[in-house]
Structures are given as structure tokens and as C-alpha cells.
PDB file of N, CA and C in Angstrom:
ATOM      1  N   UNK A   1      -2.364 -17.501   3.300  1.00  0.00           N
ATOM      2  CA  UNK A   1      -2.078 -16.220   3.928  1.00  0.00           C
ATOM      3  C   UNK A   1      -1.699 -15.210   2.845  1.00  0.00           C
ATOM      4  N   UNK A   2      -2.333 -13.817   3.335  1.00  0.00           N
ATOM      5  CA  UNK A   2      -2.012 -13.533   2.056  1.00  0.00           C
ATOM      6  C   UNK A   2      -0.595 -12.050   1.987  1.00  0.00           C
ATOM      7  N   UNK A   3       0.078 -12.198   1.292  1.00  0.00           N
ATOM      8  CA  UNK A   3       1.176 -11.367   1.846  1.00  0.00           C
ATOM      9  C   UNK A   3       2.169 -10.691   0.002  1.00  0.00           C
ATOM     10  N   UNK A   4       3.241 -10.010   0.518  1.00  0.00           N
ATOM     11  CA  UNK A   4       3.935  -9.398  -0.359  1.00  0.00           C
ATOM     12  C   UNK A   4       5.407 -10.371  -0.116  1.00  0.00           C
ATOM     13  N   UNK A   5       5.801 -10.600  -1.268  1.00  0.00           N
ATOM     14  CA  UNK A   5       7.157 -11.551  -1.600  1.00  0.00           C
ATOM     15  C   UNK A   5       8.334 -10.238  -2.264  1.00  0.00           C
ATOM     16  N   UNK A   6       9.033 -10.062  -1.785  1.00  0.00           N
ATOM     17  CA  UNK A   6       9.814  -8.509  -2.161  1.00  0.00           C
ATOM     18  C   UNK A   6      11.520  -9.620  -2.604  1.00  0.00           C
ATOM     19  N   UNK A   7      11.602  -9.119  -3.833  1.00  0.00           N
ATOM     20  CA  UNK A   7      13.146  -9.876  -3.664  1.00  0.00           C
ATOM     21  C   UNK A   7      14.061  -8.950  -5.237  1.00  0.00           C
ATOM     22  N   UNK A   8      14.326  -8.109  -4.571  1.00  0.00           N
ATOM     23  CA  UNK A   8      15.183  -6.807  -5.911  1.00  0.00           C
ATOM     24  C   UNK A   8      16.623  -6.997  -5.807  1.00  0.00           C
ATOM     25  N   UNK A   9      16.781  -7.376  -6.979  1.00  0.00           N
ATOM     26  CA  UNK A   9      18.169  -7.869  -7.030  1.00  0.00           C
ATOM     27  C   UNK A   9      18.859  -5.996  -7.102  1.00  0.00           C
ATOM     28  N   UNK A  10      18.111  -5.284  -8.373  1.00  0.00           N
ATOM     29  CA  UNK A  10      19.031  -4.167  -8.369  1.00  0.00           C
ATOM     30  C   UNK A  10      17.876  -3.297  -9.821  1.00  0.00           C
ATOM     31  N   UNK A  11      18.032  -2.354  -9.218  1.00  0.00           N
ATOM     32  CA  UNK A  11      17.566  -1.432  -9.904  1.00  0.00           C
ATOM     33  C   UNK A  11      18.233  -0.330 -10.124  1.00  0.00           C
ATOM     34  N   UNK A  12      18.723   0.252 -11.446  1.00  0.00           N
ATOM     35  CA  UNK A  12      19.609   1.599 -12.036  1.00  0.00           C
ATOM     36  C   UNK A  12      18.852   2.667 -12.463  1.00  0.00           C
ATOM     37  N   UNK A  13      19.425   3.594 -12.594  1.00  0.00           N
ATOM     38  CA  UNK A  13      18.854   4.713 -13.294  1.00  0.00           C
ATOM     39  C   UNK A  13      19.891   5.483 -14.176  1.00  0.00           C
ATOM     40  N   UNK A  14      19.492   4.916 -15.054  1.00  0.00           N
ATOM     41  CA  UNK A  14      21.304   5.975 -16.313  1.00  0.00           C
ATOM     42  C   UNK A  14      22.499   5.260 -15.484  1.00  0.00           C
ATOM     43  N   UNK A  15      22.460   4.073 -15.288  1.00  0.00           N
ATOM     44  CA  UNK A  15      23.760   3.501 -14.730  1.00  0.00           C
ATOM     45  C   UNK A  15      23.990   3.958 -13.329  1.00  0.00           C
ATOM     46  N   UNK A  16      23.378   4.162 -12.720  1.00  0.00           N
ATOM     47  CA  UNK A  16      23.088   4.313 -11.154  1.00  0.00           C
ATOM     48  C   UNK A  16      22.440   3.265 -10.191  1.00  0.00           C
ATOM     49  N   UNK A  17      23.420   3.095  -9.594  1.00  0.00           N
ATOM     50  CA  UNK A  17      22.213   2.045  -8.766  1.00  0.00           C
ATOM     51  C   UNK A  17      21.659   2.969  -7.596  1.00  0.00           C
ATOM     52  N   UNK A  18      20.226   2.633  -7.825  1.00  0.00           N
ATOM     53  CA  UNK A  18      19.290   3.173  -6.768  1.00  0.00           C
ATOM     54  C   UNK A  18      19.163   1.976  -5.734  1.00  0.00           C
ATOM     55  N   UNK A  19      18.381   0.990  -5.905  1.00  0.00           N
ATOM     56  CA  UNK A  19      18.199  -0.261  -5.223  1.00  0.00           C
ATOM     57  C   UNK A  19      19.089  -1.881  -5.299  1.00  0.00           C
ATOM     58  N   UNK A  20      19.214  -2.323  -4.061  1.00  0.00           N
ATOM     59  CA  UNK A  20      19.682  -3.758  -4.242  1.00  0.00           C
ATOM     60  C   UNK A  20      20.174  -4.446  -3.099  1.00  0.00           C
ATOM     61  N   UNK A  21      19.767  -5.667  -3.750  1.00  0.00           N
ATOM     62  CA  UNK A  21      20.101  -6.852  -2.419  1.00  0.00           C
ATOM     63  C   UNK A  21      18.841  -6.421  -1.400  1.00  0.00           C
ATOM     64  N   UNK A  22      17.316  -6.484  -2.108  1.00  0.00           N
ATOM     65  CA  UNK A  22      16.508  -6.460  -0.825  1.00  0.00           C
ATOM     66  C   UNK A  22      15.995  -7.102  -0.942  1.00  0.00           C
ATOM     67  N   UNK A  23      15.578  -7.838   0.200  1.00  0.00           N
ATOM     68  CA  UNK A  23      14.600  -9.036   0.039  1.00  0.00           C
ATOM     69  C   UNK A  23      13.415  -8.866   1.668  1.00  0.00           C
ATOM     70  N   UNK A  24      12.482  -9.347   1.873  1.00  0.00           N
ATOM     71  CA  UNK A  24      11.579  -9.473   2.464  1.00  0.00           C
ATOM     72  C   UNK A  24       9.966  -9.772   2.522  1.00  0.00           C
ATOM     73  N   UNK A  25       9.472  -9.956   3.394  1.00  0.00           N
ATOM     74  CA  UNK A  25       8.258 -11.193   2.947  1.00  0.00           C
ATOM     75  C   UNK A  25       7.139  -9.734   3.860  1.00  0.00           C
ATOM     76  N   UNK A  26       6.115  -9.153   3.795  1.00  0.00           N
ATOM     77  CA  UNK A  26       5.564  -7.976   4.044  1.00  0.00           C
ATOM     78  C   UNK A  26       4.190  -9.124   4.256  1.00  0.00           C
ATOM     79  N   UNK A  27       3.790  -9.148   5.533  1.00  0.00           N
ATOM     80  CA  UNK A  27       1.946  -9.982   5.979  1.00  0.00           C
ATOM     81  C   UNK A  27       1.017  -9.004   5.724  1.00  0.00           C
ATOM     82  N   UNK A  28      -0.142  -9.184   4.888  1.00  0.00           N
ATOM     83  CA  UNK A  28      -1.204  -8.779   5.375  1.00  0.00           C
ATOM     84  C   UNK A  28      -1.734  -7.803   6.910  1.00  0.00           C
ATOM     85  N   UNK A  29      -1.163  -8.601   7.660  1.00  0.00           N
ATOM     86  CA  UNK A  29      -1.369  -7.694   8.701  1.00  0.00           C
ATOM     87  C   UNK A  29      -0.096  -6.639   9.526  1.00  0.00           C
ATOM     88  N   UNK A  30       0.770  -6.748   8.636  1.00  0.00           N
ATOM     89  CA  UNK A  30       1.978  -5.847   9.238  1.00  0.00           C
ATOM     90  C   UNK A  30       1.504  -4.516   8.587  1.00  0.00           C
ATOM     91  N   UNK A  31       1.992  -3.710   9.521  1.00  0.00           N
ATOM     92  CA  UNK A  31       2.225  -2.204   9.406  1.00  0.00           C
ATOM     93  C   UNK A  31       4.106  -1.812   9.240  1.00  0.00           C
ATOM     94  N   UNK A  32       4.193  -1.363   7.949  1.00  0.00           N
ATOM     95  CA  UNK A  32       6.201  -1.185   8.076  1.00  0.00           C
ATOM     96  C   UNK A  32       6.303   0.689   7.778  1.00  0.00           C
ATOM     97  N   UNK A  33       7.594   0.867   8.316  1.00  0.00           N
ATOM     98  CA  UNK A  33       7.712   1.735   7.886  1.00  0.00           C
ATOM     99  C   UNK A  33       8.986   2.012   7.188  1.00  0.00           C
ATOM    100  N   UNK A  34       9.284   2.923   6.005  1.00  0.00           N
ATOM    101  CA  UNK A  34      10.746   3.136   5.690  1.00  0.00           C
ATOM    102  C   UNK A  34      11.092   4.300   5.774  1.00  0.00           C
ATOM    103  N   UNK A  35      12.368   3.617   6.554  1.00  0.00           N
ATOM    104  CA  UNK A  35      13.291   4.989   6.857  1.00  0.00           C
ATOM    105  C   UNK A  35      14.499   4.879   6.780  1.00  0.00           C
ATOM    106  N   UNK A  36      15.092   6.547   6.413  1.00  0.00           N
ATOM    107  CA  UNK A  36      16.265   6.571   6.088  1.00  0.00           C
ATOM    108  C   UNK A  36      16.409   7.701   5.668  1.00  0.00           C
ATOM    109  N   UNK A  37      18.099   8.178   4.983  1.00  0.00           N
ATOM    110  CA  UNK A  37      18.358   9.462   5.030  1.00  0.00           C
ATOM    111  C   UNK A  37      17.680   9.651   3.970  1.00  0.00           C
ATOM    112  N   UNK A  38      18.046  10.799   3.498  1.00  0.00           N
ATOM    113  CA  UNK A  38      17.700  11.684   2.011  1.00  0.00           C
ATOM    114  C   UNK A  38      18.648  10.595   0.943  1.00  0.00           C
ATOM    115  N   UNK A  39      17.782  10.559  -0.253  1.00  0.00           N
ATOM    116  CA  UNK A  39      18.333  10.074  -1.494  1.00  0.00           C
ATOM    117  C   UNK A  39      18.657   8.664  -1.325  1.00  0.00           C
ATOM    118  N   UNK A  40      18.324   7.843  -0.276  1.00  0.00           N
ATOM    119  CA  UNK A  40      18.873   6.455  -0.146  1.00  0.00           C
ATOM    120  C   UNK A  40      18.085   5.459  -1.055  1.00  0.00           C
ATOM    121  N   UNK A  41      16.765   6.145  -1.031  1.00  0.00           N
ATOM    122  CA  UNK A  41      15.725   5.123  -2.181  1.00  0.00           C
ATOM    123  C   UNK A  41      14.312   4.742  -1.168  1.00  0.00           C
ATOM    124  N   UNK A  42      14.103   5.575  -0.355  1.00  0.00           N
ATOM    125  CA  UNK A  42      12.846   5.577   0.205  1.00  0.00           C
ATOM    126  C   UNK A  42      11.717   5.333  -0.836  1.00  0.00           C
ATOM    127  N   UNK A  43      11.507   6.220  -1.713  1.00  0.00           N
ATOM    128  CA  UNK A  43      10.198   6.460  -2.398  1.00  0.00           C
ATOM    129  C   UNK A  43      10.439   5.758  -3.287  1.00  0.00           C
ATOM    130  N   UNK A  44      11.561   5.522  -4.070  1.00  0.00           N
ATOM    131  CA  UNK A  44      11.935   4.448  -5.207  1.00  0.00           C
ATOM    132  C   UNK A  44      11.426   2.945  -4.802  1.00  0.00           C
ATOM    133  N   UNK A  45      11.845   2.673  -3.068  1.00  0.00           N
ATOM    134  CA  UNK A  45      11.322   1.316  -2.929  1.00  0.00           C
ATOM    135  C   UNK A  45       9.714   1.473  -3.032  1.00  0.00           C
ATOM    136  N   UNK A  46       8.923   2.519  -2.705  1.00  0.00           N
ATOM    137  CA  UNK A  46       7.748   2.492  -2.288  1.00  0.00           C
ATOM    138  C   UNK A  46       6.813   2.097  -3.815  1.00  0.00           C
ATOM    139  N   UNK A  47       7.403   3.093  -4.262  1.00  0.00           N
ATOM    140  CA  UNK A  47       7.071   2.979  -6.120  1.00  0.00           C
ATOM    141  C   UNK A  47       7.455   1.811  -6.923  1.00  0.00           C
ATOM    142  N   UNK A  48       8.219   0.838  -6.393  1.00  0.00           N
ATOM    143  CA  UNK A  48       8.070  -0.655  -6.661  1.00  0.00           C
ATOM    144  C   UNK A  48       7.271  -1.709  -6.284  1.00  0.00           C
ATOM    145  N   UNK A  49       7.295  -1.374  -5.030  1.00  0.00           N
ATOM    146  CA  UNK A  49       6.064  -2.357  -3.980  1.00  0.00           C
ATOM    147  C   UNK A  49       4.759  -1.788  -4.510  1.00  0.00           C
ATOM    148  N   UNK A  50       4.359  -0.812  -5.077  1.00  0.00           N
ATOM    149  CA  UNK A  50       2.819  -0.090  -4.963  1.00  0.00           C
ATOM    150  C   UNK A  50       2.883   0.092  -7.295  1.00  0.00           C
ATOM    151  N   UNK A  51       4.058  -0.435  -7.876  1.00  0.00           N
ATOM    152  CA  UNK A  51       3.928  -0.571  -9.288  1.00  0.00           C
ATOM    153  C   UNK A  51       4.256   0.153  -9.846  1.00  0.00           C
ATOM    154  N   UNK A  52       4.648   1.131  -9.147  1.00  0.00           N
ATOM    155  CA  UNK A  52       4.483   2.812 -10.390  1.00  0.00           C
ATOM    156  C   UNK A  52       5.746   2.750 -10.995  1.00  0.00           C
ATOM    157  N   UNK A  53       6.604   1.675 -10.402  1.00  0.00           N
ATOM    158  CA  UNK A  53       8.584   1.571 -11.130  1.00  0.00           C
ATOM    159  C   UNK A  53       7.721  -0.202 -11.585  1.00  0.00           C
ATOM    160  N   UNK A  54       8.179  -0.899 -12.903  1.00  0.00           N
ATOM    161  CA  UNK A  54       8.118  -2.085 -12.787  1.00  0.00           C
ATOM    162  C   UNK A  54       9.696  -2.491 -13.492  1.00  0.00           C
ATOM    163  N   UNK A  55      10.244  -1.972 -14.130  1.00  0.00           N
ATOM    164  CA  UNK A  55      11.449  -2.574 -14.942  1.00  0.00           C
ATOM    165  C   UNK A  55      12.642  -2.628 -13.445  1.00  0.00           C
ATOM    166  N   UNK A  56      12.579  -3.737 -12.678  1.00  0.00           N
ATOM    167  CA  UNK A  56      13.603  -4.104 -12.113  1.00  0.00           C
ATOM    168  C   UNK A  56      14.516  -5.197 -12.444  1.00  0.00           C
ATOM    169  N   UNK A  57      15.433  -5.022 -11.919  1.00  0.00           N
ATOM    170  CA  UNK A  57      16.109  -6.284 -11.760  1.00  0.00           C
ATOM    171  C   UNK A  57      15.699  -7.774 -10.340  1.00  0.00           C
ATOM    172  N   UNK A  58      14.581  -8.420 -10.289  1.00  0.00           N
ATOM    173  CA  UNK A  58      13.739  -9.259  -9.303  1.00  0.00           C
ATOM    174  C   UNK A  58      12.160  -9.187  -9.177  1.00  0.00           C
ATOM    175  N   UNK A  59      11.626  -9.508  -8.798  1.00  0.00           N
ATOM    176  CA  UNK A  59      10.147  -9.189  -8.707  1.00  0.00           C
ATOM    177  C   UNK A  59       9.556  -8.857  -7.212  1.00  0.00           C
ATOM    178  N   UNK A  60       8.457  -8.733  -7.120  1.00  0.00           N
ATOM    179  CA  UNK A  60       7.484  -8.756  -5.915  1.00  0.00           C
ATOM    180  C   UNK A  60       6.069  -9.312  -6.430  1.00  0.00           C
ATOM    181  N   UNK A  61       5.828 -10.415  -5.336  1.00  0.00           N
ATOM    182  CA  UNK A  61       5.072 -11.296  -5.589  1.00  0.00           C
ATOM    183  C   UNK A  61       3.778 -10.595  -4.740  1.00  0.00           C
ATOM    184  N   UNK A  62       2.938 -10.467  -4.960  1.00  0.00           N
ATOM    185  CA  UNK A  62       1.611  -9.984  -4.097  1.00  0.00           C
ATOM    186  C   UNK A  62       0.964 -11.027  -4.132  1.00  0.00           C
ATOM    187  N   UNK A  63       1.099 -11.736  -3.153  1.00  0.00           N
ATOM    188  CA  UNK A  63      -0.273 -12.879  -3.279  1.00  0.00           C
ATOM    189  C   UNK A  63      -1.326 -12.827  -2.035  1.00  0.00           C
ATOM    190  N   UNK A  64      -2.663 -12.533  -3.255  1.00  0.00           N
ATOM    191  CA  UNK A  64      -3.219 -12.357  -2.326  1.00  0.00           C
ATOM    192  C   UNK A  64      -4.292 -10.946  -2.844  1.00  0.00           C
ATOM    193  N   UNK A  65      -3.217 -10.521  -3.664  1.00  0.00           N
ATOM    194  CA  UNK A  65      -4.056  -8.976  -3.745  1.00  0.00           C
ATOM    195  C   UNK A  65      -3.957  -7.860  -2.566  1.00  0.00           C
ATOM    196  N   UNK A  66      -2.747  -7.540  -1.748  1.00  0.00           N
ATOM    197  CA  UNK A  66      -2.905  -6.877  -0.538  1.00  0.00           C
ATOM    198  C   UNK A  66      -2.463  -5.507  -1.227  1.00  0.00           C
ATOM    199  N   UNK A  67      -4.042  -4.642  -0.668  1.00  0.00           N
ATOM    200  CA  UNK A  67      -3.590  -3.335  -1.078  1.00  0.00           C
ATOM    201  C   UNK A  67      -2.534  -2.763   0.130  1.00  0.00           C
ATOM    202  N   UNK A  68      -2.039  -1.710  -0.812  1.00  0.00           N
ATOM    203  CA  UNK A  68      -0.837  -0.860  -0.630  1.00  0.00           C
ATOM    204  C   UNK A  68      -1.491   0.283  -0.327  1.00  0.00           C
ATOM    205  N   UNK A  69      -1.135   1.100   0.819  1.00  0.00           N
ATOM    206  CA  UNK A  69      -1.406   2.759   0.935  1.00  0.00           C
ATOM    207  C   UNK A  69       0.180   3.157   1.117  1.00  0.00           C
ATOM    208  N   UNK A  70       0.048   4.483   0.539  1.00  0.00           N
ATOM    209  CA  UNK A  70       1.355   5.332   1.538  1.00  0.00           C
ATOM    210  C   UNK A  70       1.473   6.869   0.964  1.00  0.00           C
ATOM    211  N   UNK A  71       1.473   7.146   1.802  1.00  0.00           N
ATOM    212  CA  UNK A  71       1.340   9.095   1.676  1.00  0.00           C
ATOM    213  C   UNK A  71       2.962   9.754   0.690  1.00  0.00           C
ATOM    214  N   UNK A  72       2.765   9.142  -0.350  1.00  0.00           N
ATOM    215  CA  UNK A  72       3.918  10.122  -1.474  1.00  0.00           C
ATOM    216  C   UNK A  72       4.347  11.365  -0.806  1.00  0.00           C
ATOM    217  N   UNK A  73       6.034  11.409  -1.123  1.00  0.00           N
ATOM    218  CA  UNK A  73       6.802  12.738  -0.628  1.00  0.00           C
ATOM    219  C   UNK A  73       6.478  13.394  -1.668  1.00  0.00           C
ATOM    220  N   UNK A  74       5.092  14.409  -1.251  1.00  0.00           N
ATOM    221  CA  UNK A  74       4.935  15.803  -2.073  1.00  0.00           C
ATOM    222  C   UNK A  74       4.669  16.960  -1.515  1.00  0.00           C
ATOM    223  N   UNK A  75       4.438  18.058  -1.839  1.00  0.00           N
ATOM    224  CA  UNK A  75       4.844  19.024  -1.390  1.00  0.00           C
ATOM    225  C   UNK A  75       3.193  19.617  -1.633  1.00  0.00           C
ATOM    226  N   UNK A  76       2.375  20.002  -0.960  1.00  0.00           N
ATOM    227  CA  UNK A  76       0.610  20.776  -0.914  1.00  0.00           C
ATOM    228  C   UNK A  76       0.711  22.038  -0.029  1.00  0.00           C
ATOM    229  N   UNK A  77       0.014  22.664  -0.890  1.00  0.00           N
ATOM    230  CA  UNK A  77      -0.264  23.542   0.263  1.00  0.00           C
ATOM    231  C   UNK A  77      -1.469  23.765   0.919  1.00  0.00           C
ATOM    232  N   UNK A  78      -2.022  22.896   1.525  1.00  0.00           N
ATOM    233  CA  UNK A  78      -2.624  22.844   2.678  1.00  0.00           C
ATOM    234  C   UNK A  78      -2.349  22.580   4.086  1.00  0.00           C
ATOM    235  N   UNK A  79      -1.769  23.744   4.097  1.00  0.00           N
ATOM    236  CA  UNK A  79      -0.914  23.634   5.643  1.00  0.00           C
ATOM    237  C   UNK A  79      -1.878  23.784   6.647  1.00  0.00           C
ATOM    238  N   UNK A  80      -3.200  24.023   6.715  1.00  0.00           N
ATOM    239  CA  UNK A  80      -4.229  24.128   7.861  1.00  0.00           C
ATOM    240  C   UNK A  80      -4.532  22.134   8.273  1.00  0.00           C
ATOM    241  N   UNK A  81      -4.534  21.392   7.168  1.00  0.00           N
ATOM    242  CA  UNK A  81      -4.346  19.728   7.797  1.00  0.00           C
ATOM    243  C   UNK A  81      -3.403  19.095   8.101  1.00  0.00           C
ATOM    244  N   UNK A  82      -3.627  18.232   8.894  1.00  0.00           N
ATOM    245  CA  UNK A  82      -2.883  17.357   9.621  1.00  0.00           C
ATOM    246  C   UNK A  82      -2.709  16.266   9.071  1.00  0.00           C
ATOM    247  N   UNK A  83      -1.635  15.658   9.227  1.00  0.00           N
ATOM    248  CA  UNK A  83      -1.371  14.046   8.932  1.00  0.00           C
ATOM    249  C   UNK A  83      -2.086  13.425   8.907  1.00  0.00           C
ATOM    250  N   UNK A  84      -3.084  13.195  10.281  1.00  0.00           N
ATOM    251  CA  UNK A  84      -4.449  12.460  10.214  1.00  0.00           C
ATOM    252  C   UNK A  84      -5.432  12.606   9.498  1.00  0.00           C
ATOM    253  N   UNK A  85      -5.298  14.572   9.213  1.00  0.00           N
ATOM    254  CA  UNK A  85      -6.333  14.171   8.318  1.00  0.00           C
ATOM    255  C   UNK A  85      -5.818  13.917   6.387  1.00  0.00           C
ATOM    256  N   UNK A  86      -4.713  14.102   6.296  1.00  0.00           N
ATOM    257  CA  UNK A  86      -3.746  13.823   4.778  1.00  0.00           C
ATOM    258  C   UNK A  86      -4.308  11.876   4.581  1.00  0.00           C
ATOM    259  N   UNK A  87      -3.968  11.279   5.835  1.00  0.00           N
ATOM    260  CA  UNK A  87      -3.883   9.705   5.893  1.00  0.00           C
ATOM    261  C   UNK A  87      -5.779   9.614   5.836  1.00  0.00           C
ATOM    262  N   UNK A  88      -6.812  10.733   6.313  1.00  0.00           N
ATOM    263  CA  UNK A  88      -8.075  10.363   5.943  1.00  0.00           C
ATOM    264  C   UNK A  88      -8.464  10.257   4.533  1.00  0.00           C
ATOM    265  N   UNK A  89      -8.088  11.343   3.990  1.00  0.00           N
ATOM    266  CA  UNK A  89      -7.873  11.672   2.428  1.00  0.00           C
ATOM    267  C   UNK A  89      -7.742  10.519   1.649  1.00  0.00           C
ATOM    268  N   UNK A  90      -6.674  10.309   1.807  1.00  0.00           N
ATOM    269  CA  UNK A  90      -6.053   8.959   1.021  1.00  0.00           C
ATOM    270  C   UNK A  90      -6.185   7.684   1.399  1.00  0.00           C
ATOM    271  N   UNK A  91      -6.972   6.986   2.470  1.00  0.00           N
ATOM    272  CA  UNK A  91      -7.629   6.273   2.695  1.00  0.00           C
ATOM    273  C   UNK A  91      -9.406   6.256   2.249  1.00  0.00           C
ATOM    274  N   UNK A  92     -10.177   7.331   1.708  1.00  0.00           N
ATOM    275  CA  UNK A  92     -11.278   7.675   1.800  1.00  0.00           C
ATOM    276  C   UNK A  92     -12.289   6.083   1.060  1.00  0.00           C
ATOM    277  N   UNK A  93     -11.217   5.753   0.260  1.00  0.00           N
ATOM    278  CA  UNK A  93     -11.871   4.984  -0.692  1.00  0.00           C
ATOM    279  C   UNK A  93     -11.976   3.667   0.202  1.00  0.00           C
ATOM    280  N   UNK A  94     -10.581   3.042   1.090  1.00  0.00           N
ATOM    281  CA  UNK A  94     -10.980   1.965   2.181  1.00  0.00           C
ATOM    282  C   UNK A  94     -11.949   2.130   3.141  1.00  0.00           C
ATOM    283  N   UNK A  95     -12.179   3.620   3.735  1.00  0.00           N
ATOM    284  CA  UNK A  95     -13.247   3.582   4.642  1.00  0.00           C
ATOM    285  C   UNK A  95     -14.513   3.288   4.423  1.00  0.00           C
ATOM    286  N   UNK A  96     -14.780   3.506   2.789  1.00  0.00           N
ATOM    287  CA  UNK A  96     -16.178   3.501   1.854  1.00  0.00           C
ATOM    288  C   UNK A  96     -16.418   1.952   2.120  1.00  0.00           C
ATOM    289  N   UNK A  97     -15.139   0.901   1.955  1.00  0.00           N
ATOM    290  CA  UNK A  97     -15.248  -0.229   1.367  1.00  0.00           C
ATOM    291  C   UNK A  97     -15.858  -0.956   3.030  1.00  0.00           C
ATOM    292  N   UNK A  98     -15.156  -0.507   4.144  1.00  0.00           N
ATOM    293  CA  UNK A  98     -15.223  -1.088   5.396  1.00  0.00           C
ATOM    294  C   UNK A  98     -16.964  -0.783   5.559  1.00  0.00           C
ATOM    295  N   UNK A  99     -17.368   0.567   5.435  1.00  0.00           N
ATOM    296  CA  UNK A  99     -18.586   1.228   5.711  1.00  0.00           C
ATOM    297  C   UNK A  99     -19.441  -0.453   5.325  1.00  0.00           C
ATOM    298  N   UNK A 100     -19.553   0.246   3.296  1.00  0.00           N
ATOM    299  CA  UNK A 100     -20.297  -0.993   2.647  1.00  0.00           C
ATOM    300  C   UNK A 100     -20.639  -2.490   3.478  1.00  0.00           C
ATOM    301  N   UNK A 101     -19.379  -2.967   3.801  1.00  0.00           N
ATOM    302  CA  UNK A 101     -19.464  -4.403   4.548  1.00  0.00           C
ATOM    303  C   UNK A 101     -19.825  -4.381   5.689  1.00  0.00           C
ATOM    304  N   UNK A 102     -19.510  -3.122   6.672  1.00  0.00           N
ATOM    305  CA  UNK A 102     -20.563  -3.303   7.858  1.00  0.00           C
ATOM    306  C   UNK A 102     -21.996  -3.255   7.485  1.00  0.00           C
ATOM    307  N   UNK A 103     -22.384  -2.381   6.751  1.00  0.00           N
ATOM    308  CA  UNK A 103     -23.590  -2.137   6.177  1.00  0.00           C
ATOM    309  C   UNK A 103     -23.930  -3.482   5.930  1.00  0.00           C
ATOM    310  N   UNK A 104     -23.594  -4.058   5.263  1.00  0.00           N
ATOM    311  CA  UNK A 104     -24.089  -5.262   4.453  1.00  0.00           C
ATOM    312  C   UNK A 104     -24.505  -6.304   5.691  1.00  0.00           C
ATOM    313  N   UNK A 105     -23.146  -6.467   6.645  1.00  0.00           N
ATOM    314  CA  UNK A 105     -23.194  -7.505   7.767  1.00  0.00           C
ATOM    315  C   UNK A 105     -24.758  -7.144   8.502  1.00  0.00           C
ATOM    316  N   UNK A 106     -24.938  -6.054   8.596  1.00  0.00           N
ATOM    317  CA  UNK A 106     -25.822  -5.317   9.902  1.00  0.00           C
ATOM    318  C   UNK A 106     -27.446  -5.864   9.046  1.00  0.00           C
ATOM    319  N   UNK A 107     -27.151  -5.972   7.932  1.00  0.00           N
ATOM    320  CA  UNK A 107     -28.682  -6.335   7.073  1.00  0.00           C
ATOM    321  C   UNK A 107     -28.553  -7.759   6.889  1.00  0.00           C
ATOM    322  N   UNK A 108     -27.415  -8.194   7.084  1.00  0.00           N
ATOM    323  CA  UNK A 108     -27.729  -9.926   6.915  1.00  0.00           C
ATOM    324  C   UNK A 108     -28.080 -10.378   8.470  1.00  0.00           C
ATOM    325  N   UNK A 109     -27.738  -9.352   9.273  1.00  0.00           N
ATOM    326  CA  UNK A 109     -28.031  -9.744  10.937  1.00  0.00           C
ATOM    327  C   UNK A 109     -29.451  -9.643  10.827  1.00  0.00           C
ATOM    328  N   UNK A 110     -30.077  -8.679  10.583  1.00  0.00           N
ATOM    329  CA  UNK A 110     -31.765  -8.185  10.840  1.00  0.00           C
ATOM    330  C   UNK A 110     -32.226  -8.274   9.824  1.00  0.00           C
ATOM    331  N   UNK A 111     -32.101  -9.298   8.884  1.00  0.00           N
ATOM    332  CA  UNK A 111     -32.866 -10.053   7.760  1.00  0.00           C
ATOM    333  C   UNK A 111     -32.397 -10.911   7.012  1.00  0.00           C
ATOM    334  N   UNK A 112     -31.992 -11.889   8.173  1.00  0.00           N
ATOM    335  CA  UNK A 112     -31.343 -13.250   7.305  1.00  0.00           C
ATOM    336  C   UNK A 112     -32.914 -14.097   5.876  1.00  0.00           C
ATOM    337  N   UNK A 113     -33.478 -13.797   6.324  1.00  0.00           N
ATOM    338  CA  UNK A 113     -34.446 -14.503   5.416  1.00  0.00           C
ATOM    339  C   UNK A 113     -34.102 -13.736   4.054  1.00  0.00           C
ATOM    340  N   UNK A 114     -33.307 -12.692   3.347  1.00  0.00           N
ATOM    341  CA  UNK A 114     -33.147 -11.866   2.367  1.00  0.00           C
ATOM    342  C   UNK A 114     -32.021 -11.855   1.814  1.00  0.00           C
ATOM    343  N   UNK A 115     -31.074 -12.901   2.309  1.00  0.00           N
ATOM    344  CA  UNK A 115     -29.369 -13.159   1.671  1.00  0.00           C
ATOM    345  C   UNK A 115     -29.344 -13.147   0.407  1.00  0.00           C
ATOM    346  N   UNK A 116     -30.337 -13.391  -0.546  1.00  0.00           N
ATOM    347  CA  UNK A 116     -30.357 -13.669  -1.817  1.00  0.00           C
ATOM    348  C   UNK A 116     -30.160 -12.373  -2.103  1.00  0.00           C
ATOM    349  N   UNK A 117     -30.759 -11.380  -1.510  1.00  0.00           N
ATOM    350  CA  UNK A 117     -31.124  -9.970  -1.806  1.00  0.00           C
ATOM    351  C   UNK A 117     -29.690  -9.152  -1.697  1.00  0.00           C
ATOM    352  N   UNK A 118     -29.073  -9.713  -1.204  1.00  0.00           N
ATOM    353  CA  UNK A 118     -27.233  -8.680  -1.145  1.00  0.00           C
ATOM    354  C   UNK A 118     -26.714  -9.098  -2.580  1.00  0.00           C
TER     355      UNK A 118
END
């Protein structure tokens, strides 16, 4: 199964603790969300789970290879889109990948004699 192993003992910044004492096991097929006030370490956890922080104190185990999405607290000005379409954006590259493999499935359906050929 393939999943995320999360276990941060503690993470500082200039002698600050930002993160600690978290632990949790994240499936393949879960959807999570984090929440919480301002400054608690929302985006700090996110930027550990997804790599962009690696000097912690614990690790996270990805086994499995499970990609990570999540819409970064930034500030655009494209105020004419919507969330749905911000989350199309930044998904564009998974929809390509889903497309490809239906594609692929739909030609191994109506020309199995050509498998060699994918």
C-alpha cells in the first residue's frame, strides 16, 4: 500500500520552534486538510510533506512515490478565477497523465493485437 509515514520530532527556526510532536500515517487514497489559526505552521508542515523544508528534526517516509498537490498561501492577482479553476491550474500536469492512460487503455481495448506497439 502505498502511503506517507510523517513522524517530526521538532523543527526551529533561529531557535524557534515552528513544528513538533507530529506524527501520522497519510493513504494514498486520503484527501486531508490543514487547519488552523494564523502562524501555527500550516504551510511549514505542507513544505515538509511536499520537500521544500528538509533539515528536520524526524523524517517522512513516502513509500510508494505518492504525489503531493496543494495550492501554496500566495497572493495573484487574478481575481476573475476561482478555486476550481486555481486547483485546475495546478493539477494540469495530473490531468495530462490520467488523459495519456485513458488514451492508452482505449487503444489496447480496440487493438489488442498491437500491445507491443504502446
Amino acid at each position: 500500500m502505498r502511503h506517507i509515514i510523517v513522524s517530526i520530532n521538532k523543527y526551529e527556526v533561529r531557535g524557534k520552534e515552528i513544528l513538533s510532536d507530529i506524527s501520522c500515517v497519510i493513504n494514498s487514497s486520503d484527501r486531508i486538510a490543514v487547519v488552523g489559526g494564523n502562524g501555527v505552521g500550516k504551510t511549514t508542515f505542507m513544505k515538509v510533506l511536499t520537500g521544500e523544508i528538509t533539515e528536520i528534526d524526524g523524517k517522512i517516509d513516502n513509500i510508494g512515490s505518492i504525489g503531493l498537490g496543494y495550492l501554496s498561501q500566495i497572493h495573484f492577482d487574478a481575481e476573475d478565477r476561482s478555486v476550481r479553476d486555481e486547483l485546475r491550474l495546478a493539477f494540469a500536469q495530473v490531468r495530462e497523465a490520467e488523459k495519456n492512460l485513458t488514451d492508452a487503455e482505449q487503444y489496447m481495448t480496440e487493438h489488442p493485437e498491437d500491445m507491443d506497439a504502446i
